[in-house]
C-alpha atoms as a PDB file:
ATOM      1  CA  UNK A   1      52.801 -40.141 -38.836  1.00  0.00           C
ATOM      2  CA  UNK A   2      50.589 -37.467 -40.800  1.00  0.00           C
ATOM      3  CA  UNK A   3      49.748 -34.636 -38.551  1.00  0.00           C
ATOM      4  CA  UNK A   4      51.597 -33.243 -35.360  1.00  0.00           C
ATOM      5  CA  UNK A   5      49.669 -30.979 -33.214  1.00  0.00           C
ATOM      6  CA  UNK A   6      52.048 -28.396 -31.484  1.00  0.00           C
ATOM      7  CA  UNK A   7      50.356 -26.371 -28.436  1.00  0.00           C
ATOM      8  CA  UNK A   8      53.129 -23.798 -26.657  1.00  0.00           C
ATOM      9  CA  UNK A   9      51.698 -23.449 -23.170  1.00  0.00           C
ATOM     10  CA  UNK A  10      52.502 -21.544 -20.141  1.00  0.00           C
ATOM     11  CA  UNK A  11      50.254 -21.438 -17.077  1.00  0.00           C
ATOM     12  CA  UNK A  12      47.336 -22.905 -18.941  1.00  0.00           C
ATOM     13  CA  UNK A  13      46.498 -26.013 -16.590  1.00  0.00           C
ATOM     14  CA  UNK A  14      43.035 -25.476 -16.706  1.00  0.00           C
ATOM     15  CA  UNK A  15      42.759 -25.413 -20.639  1.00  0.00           C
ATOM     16  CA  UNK A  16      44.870 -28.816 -21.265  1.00  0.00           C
ATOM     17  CA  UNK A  17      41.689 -31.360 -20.656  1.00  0.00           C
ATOM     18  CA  UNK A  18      39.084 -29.567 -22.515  1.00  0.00           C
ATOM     19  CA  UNK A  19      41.625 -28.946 -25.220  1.00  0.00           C
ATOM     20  CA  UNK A  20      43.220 -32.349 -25.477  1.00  0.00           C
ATOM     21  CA  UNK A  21      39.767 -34.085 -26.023  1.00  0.00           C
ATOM     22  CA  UNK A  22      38.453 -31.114 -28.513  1.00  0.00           C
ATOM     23  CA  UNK A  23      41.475 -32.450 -30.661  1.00  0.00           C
ATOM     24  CA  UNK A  24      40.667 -36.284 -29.889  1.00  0.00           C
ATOM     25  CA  UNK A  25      37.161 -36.055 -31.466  1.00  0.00           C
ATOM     26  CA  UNK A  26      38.244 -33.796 -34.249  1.00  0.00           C
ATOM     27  CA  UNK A  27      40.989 -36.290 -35.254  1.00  0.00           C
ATOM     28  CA  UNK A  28      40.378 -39.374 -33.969  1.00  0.00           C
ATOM     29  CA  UNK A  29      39.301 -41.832 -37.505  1.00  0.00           C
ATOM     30  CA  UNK A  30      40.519 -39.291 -39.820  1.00  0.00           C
ATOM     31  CA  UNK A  31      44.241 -39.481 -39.603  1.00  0.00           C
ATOM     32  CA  UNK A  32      47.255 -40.909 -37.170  1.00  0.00           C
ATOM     33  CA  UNK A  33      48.076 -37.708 -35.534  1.00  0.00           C
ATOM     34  CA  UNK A  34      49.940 -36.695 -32.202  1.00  0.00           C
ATOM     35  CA  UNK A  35      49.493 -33.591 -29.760  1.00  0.00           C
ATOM     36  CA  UNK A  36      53.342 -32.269 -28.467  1.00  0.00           C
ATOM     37  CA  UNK A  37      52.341 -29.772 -25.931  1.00  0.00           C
ATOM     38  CA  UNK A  38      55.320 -27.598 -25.125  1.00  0.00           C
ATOM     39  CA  UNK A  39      55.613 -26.624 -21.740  1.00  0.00           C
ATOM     40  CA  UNK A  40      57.249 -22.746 -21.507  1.00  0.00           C
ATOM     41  CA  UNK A  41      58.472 -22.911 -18.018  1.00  0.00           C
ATOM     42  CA  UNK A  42      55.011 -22.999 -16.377  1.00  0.00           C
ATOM     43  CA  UNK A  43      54.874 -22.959 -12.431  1.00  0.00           C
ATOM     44  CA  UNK A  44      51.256 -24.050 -11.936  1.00  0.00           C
ATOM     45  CA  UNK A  45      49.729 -27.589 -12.661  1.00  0.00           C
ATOM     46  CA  UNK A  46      50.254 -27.846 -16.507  1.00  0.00           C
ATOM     47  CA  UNK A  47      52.834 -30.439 -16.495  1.00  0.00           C
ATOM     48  CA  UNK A  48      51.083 -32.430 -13.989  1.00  0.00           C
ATOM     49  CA  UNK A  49      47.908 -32.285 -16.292  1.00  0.00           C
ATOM     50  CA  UNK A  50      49.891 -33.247 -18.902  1.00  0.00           C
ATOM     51  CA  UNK A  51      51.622 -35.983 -17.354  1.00  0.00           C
ATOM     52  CA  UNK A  52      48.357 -37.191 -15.670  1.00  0.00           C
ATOM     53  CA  UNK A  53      46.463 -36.925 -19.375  1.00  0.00           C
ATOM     54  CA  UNK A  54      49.658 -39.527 -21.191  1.00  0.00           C
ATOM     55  CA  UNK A  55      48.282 -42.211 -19.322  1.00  0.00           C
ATOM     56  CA  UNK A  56      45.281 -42.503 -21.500  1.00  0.00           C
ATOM     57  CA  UNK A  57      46.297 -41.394 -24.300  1.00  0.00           C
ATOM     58  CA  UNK A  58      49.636 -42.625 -25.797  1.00  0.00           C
ATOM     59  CA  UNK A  59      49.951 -39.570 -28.845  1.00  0.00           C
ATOM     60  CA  UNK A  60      50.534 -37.546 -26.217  1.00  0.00           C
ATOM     61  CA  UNK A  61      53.718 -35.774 -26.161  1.00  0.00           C
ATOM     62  CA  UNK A  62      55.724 -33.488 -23.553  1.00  0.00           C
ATOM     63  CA  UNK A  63      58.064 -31.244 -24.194  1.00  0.00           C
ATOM     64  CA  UNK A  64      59.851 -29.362 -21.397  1.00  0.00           C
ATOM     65  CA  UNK A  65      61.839 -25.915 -21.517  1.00  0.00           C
ATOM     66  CA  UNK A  66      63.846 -25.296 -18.122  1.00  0.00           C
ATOM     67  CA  UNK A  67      62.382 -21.228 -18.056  1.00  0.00           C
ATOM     68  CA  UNK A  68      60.471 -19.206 -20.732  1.00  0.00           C
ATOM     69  CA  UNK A  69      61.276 -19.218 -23.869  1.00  0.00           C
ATOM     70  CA  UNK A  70      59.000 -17.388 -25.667  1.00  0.00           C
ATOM     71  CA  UNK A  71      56.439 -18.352 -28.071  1.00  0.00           C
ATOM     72  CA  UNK A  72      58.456 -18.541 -31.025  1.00  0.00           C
ATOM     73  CA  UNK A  73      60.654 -21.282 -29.278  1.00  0.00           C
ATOM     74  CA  UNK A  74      58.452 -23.128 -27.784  1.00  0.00           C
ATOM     75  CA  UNK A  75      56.608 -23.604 -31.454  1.00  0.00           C
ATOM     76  CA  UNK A  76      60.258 -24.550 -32.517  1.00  0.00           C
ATOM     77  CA  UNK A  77      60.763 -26.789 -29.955  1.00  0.00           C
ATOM     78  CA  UNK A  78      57.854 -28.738 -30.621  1.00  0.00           C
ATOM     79  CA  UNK A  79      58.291 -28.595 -34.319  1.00  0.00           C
ATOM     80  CA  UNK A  80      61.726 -30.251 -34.236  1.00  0.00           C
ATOM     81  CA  UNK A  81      60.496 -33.434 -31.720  1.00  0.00           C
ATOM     82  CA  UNK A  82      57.763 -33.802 -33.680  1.00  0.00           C
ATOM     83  CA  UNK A  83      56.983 -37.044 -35.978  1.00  0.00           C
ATOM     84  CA  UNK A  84      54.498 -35.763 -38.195  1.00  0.00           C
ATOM     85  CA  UNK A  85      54.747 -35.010 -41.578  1.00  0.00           C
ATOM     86  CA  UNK A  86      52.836 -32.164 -41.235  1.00  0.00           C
ATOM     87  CA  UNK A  87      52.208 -29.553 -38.781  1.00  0.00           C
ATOM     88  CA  UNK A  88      49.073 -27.826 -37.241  1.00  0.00           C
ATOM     89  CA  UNK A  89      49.658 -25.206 -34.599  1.00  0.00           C
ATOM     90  CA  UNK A  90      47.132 -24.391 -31.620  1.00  0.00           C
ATOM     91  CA  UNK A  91      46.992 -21.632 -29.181  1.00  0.00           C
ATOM     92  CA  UNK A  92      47.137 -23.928 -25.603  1.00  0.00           C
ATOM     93  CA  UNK A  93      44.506 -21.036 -24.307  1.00  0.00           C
ATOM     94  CA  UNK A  94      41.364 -22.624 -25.893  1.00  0.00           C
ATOM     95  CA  UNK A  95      40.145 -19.771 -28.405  1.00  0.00           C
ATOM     96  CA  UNK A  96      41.179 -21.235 -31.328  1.00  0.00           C
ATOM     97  CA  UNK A  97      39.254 -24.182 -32.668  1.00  0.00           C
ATOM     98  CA  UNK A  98      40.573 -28.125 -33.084  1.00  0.00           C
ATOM     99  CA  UNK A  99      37.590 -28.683 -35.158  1.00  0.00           C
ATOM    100  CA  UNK A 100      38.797 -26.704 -37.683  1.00  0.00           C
ATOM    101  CA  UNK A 101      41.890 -28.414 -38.399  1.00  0.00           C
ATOM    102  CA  UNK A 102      40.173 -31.148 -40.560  1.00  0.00           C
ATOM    103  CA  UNK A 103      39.330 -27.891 -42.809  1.00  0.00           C
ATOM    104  CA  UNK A 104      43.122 -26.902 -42.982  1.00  0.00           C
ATOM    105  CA  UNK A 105      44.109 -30.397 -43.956  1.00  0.00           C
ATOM    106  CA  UNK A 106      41.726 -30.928 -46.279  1.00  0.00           C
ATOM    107  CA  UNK A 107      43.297 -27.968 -48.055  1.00  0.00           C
ATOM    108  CA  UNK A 108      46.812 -28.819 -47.819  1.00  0.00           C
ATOM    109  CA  UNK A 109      45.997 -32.665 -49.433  1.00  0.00           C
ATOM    110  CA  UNK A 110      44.608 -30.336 -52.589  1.00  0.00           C
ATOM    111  CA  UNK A 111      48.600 -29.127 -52.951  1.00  0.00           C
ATOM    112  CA  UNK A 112      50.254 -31.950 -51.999  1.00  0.00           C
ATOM    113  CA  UNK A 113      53.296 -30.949 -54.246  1.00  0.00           C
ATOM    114  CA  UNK A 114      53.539 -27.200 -53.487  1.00  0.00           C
ATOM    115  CA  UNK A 115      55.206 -25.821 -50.159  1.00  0.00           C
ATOM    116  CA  UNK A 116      52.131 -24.239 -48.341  1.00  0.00           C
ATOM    117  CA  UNK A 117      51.299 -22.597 -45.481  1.00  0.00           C
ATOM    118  CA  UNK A 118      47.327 -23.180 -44.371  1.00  0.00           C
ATOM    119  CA  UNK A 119      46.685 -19.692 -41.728  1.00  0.00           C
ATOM    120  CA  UNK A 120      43.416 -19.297 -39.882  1.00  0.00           C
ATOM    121  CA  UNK A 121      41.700 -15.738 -39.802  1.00  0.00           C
ATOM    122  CA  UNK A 122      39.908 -15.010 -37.321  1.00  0.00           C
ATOM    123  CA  UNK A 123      36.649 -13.636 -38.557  1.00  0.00           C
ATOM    124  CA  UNK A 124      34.969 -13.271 -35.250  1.00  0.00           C
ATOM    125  CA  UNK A 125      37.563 -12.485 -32.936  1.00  0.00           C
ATOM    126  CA  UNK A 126      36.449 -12.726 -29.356  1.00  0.00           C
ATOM    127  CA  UNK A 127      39.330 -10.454 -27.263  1.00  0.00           C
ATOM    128  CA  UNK A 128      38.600  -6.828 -25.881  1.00  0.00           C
ATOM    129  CA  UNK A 129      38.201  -4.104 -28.573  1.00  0.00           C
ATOM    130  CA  UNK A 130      41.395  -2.886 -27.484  1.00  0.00           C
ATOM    131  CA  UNK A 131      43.152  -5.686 -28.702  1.00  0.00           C
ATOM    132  CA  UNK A 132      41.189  -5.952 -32.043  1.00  0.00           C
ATOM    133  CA  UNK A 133      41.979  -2.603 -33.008  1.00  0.00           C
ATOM    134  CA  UNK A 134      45.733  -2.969 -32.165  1.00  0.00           C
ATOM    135  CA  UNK A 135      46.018  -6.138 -33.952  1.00  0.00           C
ATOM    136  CA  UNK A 136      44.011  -4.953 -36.851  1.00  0.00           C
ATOM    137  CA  UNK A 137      46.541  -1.763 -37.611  1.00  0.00           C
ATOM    138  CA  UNK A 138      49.155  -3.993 -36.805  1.00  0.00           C
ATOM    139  CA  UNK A 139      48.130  -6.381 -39.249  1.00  0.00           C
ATOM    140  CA  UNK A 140      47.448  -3.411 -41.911  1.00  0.00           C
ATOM    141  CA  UNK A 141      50.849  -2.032 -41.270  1.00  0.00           C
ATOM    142  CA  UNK A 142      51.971  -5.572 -41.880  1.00  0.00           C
ATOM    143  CA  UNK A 143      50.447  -6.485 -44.617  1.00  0.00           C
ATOM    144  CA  UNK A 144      50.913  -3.371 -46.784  1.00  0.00           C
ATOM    145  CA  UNK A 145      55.228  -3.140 -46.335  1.00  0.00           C
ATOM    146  CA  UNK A 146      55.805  -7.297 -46.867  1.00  0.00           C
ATOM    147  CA  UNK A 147      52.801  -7.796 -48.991  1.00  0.00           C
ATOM    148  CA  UNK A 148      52.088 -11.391 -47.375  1.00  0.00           C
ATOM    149  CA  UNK A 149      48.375 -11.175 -48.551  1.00  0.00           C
ATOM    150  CA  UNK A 150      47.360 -12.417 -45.279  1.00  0.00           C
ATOM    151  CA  UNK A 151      45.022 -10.891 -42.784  1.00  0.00           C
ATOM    152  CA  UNK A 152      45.613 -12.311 -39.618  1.00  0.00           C
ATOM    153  CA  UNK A 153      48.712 -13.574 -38.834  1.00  0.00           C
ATOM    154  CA  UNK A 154      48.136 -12.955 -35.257  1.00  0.00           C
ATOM    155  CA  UNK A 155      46.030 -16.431 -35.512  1.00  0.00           C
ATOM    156  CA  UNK A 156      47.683 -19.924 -33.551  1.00  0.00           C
ATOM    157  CA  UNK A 157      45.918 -22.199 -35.753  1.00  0.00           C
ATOM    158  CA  UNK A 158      48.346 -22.888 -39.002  1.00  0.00           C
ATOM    159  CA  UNK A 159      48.907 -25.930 -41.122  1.00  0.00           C
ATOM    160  CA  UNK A 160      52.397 -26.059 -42.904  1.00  0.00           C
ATOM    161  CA  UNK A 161      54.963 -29.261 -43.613  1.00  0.00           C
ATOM    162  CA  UNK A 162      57.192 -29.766 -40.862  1.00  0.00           C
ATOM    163  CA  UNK A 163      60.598 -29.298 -43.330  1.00  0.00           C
ATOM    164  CA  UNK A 164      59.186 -26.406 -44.540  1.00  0.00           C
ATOM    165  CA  UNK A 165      59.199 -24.785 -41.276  1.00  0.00           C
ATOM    166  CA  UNK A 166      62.723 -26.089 -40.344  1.00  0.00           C
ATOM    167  CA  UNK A 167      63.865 -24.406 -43.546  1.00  0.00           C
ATOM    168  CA  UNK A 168      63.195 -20.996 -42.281  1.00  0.00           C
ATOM    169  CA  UNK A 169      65.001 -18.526 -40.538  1.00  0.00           C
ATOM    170  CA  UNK A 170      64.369 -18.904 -37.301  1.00  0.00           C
ATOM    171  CA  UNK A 171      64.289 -15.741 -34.681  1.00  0.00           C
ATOM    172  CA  UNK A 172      62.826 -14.776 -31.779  1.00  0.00           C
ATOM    173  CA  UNK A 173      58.588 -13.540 -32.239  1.00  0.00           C
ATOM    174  CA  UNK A 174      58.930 -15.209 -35.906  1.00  0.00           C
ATOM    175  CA  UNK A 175      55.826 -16.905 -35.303  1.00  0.00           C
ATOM    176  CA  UNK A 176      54.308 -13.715 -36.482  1.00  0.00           C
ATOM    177  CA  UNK A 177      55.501 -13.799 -39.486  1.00  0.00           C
ATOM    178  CA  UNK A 178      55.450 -17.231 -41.204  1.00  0.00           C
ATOM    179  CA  UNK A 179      53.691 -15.925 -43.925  1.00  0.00           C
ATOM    180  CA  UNK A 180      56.225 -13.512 -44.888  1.00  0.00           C
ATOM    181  CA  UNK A 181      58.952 -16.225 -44.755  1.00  0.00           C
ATOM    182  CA  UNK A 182      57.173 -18.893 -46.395  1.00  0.00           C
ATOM    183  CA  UNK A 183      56.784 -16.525 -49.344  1.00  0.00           C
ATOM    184  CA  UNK A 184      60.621 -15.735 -49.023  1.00  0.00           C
ATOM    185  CA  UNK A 185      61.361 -19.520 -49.555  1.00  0.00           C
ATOM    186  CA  UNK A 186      59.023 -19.676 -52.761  1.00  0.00           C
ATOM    187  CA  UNK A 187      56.111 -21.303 -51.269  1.00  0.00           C
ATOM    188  CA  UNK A 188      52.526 -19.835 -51.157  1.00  0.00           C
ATOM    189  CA  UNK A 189      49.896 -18.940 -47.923  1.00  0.00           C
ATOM    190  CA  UNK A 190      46.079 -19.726 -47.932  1.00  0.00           C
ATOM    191  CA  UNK A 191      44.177 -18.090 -45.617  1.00  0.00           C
ATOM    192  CA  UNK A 192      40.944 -19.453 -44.592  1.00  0.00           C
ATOM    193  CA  UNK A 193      38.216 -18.205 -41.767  1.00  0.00           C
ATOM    194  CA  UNK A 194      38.242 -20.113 -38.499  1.00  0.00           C
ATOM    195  CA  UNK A 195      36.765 -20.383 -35.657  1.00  0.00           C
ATOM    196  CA  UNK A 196      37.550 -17.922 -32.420  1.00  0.00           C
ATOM    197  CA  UNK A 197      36.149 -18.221 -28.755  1.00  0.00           C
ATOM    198  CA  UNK A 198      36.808 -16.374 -26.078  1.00  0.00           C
ATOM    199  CA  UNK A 199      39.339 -17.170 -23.154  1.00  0.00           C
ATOM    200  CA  UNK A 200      37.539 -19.526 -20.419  1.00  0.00           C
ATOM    201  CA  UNK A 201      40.144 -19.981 -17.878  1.00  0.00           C
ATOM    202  CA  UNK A 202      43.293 -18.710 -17.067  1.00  0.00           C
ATOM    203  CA  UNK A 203      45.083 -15.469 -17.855  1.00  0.00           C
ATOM    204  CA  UNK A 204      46.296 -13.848 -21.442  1.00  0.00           C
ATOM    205  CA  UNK A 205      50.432 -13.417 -21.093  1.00  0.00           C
ATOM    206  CA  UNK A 206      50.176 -10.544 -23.656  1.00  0.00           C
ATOM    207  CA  UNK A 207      48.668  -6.696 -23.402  1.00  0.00           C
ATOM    208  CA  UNK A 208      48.180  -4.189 -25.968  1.00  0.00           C
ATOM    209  CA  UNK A 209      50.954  -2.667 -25.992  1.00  0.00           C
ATOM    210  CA  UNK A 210      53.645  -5.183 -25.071  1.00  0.00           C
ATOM    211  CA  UNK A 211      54.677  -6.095 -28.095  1.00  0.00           C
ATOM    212  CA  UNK A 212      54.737  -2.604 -29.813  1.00  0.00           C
ATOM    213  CA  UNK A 213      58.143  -1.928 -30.090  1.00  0.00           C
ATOM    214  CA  UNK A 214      58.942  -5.809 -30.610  1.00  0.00           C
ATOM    215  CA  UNK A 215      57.133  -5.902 -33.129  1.00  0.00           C
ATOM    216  CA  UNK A 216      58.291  -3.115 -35.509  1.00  0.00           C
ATOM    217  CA  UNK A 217      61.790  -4.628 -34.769  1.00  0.00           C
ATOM    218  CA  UNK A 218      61.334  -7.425 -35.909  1.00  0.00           C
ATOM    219  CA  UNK A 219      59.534  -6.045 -38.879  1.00  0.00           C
ATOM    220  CA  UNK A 220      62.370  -4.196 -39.654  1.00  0.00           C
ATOM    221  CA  UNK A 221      64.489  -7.389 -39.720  1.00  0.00           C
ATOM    222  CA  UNK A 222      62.257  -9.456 -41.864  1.00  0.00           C
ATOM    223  CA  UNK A 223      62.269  -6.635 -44.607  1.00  0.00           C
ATOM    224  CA  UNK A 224      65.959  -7.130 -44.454  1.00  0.00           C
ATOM    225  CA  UNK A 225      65.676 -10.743 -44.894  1.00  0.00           C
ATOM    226  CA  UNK A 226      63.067 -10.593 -47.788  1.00  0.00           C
ATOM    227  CA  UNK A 227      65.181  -8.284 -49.896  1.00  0.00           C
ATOM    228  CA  UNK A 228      68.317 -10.717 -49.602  1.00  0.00           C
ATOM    229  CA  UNK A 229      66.579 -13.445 -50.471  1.00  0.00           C
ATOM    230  CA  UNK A 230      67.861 -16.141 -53.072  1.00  0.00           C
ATOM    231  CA  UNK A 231      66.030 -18.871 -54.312  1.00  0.00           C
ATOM    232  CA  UNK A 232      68.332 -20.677 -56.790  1.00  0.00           C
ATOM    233  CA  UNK A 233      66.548 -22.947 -59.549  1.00  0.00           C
ATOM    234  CA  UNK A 234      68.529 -26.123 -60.091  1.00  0.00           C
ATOM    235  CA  UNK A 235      68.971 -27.391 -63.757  1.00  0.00           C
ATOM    236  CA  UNK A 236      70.844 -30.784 -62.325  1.00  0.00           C
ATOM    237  CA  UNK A 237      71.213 -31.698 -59.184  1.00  0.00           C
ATOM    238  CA  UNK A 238      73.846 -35.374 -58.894  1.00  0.00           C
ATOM    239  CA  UNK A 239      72.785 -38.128 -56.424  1.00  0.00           C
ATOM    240  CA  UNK A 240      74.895 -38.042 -53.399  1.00  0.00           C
ATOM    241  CA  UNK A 241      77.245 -40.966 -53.281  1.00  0.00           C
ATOM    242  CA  UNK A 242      76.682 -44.234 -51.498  1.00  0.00           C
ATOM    243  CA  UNK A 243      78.786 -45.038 -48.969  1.00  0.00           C
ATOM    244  CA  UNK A 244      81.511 -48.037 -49.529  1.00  0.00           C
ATOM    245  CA  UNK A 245      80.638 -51.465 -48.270  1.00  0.00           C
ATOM    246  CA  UNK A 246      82.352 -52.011 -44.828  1.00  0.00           C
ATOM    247  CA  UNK A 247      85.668 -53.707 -44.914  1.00  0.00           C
ATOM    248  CA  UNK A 248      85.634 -56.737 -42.478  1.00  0.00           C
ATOM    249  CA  UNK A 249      87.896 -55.056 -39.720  1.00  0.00           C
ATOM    250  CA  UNK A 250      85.273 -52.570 -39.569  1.00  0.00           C
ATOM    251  CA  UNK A 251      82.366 -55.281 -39.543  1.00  0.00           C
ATOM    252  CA  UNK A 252      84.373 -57.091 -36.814  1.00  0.00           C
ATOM    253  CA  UNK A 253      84.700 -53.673 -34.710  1.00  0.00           C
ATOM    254  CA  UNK A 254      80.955 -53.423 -34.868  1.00  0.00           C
ATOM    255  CA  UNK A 255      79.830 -56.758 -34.207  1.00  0.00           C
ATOM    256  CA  UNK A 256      77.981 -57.383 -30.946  1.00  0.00           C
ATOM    257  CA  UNK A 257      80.580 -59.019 -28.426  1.00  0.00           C
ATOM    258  CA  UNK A 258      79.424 -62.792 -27.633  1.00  0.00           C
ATOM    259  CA  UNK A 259      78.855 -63.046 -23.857  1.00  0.00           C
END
């Protein structure tokens, strides 16, 4: 398996359909690819949709937390069941673009060899000025004290290998910062301008200024992180041993019994 696309939802049973087949015709011929949706506790119809959607389409995955989660788990959820070698991210609200994954991977087959994360920037974003502005000093603020050289990490859409991303510190809201941690494990961040629409159906789950005081929180902890970082650089590295060829009691133990 190539590509895994991971969509946290919550409440968004109107936006699975449209969604699912944006990703279909974006993919479909290029690559073998899967969709894990990630369902955040919702209480409306999205697991039904889901459920109802598998039945035509077999790289269709669920994944099921009990209550909310968060973002940042659900992303980490879907990221450990997935198959794929590689991972694209989606917001499950619609505004972000499946045809501009293709773009992202094309990119990430040019540094095959390098860790990399692939991050969409929104150059048109398509929210309420409020939220632009917020996310824009946010993203200043950012930017300037971890010096992540990227824009807009606000953006769902994100290409990275899946061990990569199982490599990293993991922490509640780090979805924001994947740049920053990438960087702390020595790999490197592209960003790239993507696609944006505007919300269709359904309801945001954030605000303005929900997140505020979250957010410089946690960017308090991932300075902490950055300046205890170690990246050692191995000059040999042994083979790990091979196990020792079963002894026949143990063969015997775990042959099949004969009916």
């Amino acid at each position: 398996m190539e590509l895994s696309v991971v969509i946290p939802v919550r409440d968004e049973a109107g936006n699975i359909a449209p969604l699912v087949a944006e990703i279909a015709a974006a993919l479909d011929g290029r690559l073998a690819y899967e969709i894990v949706y990630v369902d955040d506790g919702s209480r409306d119809a999205t697991v039904a949709e889901i459920r109802r959607l598998q039945h035509g389409l077999k790289q269709l995955r669920l994944v099921r937390h009990q209550t909310s989660c968060g973002q940042s788990a659900a992303i980490r959820s879907g990221v450990r069941a997935a198959r794929g070698i590689w991972i694209a991210t989606l917001d499950g609200d619609g505004q972000n673009d499946p045809s501009d994954i293709p773009l992202l991977w094309q990119i990430a087959c040019e540094q095959p060899a390098e860790p990399l994360l692939v991050a969409g920037r929104r150059t048109r974003r398509q929210d309420s000025w409020a939220k632009r502005q917020s996310s824009r000093i946010a993203n200043a603020v950012r930017r300037r004290l971890l010096a992540d050289d990227t824009p807009d990490t606000g953006c769902g859409l994100k290409l990275f290998p899946r061990a990569l991303f199982l490599d990293l510190p993991y922490f509640d809201h780090m979805h924001r910062f994947l740049p920053a941690l990438v960087l702390r494990e020595g790999g490197s961040v592209r960003s790239v301008p993507v696609n944006h629409r505007p919300r269709r159906r359904g309801r945001s789950k954030y605000g303005v200024f929900d997140r505020l005081w979250v957010g410089i929180a946690d960017l308090a902890g991932v300075l902490w992180l950055r300046r205890r970082a170690t990246r050692p650089v191995l000059i040999e590295e042994e083979a790990p041993a091979s196990d020792p060829p079963p002894t026949a009691a143990e063969r015997q133990r775990a042959a099949p019994a004969l009916p």
